[in-house]
C-alpha atoms as a PDB file:
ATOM      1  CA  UNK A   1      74.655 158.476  34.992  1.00  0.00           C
ATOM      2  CA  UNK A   2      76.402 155.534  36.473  1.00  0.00           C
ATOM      3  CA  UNK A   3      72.947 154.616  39.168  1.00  0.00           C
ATOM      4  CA  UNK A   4      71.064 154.766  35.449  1.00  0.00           C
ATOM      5  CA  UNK A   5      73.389 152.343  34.063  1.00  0.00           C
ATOM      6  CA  UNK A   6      72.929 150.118  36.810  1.00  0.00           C
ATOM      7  CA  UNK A   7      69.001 150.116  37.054  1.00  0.00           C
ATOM      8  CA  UNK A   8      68.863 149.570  33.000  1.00  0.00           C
ATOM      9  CA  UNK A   9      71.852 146.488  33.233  1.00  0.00           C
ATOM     10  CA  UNK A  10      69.369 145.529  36.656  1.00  0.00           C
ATOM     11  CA  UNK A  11      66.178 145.408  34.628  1.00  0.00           C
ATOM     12  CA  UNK A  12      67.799 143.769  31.428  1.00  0.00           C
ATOM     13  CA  UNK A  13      69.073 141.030  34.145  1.00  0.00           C
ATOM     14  CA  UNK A  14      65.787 140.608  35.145  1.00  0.00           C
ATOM     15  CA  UNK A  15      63.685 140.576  31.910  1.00  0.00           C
ATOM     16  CA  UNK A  16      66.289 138.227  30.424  1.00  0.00           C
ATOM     17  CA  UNK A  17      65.293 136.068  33.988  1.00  0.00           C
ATOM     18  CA  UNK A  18      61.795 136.584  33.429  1.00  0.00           C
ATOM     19  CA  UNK A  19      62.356 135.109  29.986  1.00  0.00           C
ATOM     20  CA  UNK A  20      64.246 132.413  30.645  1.00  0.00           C
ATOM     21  CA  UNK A  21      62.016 131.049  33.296  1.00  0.00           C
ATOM     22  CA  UNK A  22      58.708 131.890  31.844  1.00  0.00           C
ATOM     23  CA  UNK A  23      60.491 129.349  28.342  1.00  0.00           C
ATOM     24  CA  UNK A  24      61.599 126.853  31.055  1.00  0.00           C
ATOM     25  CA  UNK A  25      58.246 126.297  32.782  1.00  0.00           C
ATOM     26  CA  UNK A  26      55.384 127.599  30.990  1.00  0.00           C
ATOM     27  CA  UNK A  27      55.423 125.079  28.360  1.00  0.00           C
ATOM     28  CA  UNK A  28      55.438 122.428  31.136  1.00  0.00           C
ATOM     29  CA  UNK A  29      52.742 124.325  33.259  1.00  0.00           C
ATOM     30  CA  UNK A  30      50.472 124.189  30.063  1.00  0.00           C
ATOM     31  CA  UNK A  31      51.309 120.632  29.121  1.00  0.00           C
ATOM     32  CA  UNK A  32      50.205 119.533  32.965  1.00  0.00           C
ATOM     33  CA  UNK A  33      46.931 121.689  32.632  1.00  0.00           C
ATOM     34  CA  UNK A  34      46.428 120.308  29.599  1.00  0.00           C
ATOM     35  CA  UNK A  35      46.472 116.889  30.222  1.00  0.00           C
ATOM     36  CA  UNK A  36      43.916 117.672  33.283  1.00  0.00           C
ATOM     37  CA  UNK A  37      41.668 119.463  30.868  1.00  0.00           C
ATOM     38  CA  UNK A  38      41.952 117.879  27.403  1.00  0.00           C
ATOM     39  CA  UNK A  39      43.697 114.288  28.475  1.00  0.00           C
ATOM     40  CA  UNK A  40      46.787 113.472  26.583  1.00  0.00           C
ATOM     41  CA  UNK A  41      49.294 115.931  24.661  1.00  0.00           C
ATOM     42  CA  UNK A  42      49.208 114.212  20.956  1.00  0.00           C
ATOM     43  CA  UNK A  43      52.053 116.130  20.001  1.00  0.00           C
ATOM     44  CA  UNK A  44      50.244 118.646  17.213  1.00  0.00           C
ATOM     45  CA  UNK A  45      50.389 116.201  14.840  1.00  0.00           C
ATOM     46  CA  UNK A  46      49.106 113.228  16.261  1.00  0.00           C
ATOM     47  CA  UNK A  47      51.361 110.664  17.470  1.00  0.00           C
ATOM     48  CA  UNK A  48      53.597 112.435  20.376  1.00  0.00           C
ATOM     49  CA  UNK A  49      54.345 109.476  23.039  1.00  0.00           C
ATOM     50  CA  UNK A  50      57.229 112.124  24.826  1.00  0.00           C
ATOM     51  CA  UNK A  51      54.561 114.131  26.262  1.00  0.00           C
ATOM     52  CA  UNK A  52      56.183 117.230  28.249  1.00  0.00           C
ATOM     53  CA  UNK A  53      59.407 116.863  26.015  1.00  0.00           C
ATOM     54  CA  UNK A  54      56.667 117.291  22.490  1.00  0.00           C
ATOM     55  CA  UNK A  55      55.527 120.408  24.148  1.00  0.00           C
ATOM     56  CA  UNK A  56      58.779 122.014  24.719  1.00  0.00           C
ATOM     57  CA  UNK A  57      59.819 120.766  21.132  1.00  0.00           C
ATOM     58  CA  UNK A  58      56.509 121.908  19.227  1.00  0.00           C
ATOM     59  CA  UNK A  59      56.525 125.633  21.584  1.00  0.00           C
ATOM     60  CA  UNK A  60      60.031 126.038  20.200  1.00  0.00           C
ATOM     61  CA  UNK A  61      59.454 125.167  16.758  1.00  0.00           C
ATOM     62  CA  UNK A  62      56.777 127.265  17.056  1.00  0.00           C
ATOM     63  CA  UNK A  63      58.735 130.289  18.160  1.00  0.00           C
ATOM     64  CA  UNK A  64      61.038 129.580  14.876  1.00  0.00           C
ATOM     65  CA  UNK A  65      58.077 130.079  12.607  1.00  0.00           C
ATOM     66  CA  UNK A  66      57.057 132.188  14.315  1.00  0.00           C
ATOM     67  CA  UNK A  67      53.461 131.709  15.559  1.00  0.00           C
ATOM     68  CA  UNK A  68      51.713 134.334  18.134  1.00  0.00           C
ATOM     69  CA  UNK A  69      50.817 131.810  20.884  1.00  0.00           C
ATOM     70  CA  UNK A  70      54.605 130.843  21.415  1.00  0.00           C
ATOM     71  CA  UNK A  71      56.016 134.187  21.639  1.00  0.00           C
ATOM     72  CA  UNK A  72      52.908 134.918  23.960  1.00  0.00           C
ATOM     73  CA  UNK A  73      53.766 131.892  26.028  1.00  0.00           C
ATOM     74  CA  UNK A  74      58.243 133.303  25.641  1.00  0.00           C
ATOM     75  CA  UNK A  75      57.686 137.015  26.152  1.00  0.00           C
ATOM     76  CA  UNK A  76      54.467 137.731  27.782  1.00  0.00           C
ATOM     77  CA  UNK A  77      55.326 137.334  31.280  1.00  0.00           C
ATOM     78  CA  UNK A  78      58.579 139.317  30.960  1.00  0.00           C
ATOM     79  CA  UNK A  79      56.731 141.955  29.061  1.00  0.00           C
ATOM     80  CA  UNK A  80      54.572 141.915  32.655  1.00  0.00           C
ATOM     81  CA  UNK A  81      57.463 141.875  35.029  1.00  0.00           C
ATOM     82  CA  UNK A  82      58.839 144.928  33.357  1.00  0.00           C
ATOM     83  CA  UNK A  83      55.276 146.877  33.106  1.00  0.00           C
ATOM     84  CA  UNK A  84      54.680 146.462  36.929  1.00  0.00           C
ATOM     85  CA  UNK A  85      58.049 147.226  37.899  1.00  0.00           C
ATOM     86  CA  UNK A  86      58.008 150.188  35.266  1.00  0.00           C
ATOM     87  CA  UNK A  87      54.813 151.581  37.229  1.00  0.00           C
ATOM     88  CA  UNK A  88      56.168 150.559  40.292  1.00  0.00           C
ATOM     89  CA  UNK A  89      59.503 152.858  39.823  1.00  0.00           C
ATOM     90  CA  UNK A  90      57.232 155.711  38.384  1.00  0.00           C
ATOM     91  CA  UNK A  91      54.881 155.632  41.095  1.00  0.00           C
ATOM     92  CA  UNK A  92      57.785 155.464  43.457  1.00  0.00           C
ATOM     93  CA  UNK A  93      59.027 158.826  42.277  1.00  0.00           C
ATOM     94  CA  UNK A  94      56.009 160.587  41.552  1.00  0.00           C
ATOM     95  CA  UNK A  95      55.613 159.837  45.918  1.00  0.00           C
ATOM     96  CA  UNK A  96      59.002 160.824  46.759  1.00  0.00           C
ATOM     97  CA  UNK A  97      58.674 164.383  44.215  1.00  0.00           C
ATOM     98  CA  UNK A  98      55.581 164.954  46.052  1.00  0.00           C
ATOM     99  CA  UNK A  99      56.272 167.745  48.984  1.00  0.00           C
ATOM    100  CA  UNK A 100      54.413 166.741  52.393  1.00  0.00           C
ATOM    101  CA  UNK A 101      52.280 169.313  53.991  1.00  0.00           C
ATOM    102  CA  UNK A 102      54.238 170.117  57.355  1.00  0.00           C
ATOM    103  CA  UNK A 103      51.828 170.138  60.430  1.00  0.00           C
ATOM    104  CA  UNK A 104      51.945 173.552  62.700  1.00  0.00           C
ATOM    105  CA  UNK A 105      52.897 172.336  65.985  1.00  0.00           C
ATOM    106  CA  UNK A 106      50.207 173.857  68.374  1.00  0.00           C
ATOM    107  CA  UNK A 107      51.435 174.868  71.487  1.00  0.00           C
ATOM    108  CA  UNK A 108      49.405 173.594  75.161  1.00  0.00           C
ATOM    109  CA  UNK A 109      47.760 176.366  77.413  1.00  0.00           C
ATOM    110  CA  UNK A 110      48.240 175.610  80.650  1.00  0.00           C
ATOM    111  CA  UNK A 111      45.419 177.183  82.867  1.00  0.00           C
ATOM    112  CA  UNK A 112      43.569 178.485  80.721  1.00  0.00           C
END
């Protein structure tokens, strides 16, 4: 009871992490891609001369409104991190459930 305690307070530490840092730099990832793709971030409505610092403030107004491409952008590499450590843990087990096959142990013959 106590080691499940631990893994679920472990993997709430780490989605929280996950979430924290995908908020932090995604929005400046996509503003840099952007600006290499599309040329200058206008802000959404036109006239944003704060570049990076319009895309953090229009992905979190976003999030407040809510629109799907901000909570993609918040939660959808968290909701990764979990899956593949999810499937990671599960696979984990199923391997270490899984009985191995002992090998006889064949003896020599000496002269034949």
């Amino acid at each position: 009871m106590n080691h499940t305690r631990l893994s679920i307070g472990r993997e709430l530490l780490v989605a929280s992490g996950t979430l924290v840092l995908s908020l932090a730099v995604l929005p400046c990832v996509i503003y840099l891609v952007g600006m290499g793709f599309f040329g200058p971030y206008d802000g959404g409505n036109g006239g944003g001369a704060n570049g990076v610092i319009d895309m953090y403030a229009a992905t979190l107004s976003d999030l407040l409104v809510p629109r799907l491409a901000a909570w993609i952008i918040a939660v959808g590499p968290a909701v990764c991190v979990v899956a593949l450590r999810l499937i990671f843990k599960l696979t984990q087990q199923h391997t270490a459930e899984t009985p191995s096959v002992p090998t006889m142990r064949r003896e020599p013959i000496i002269g034949g």
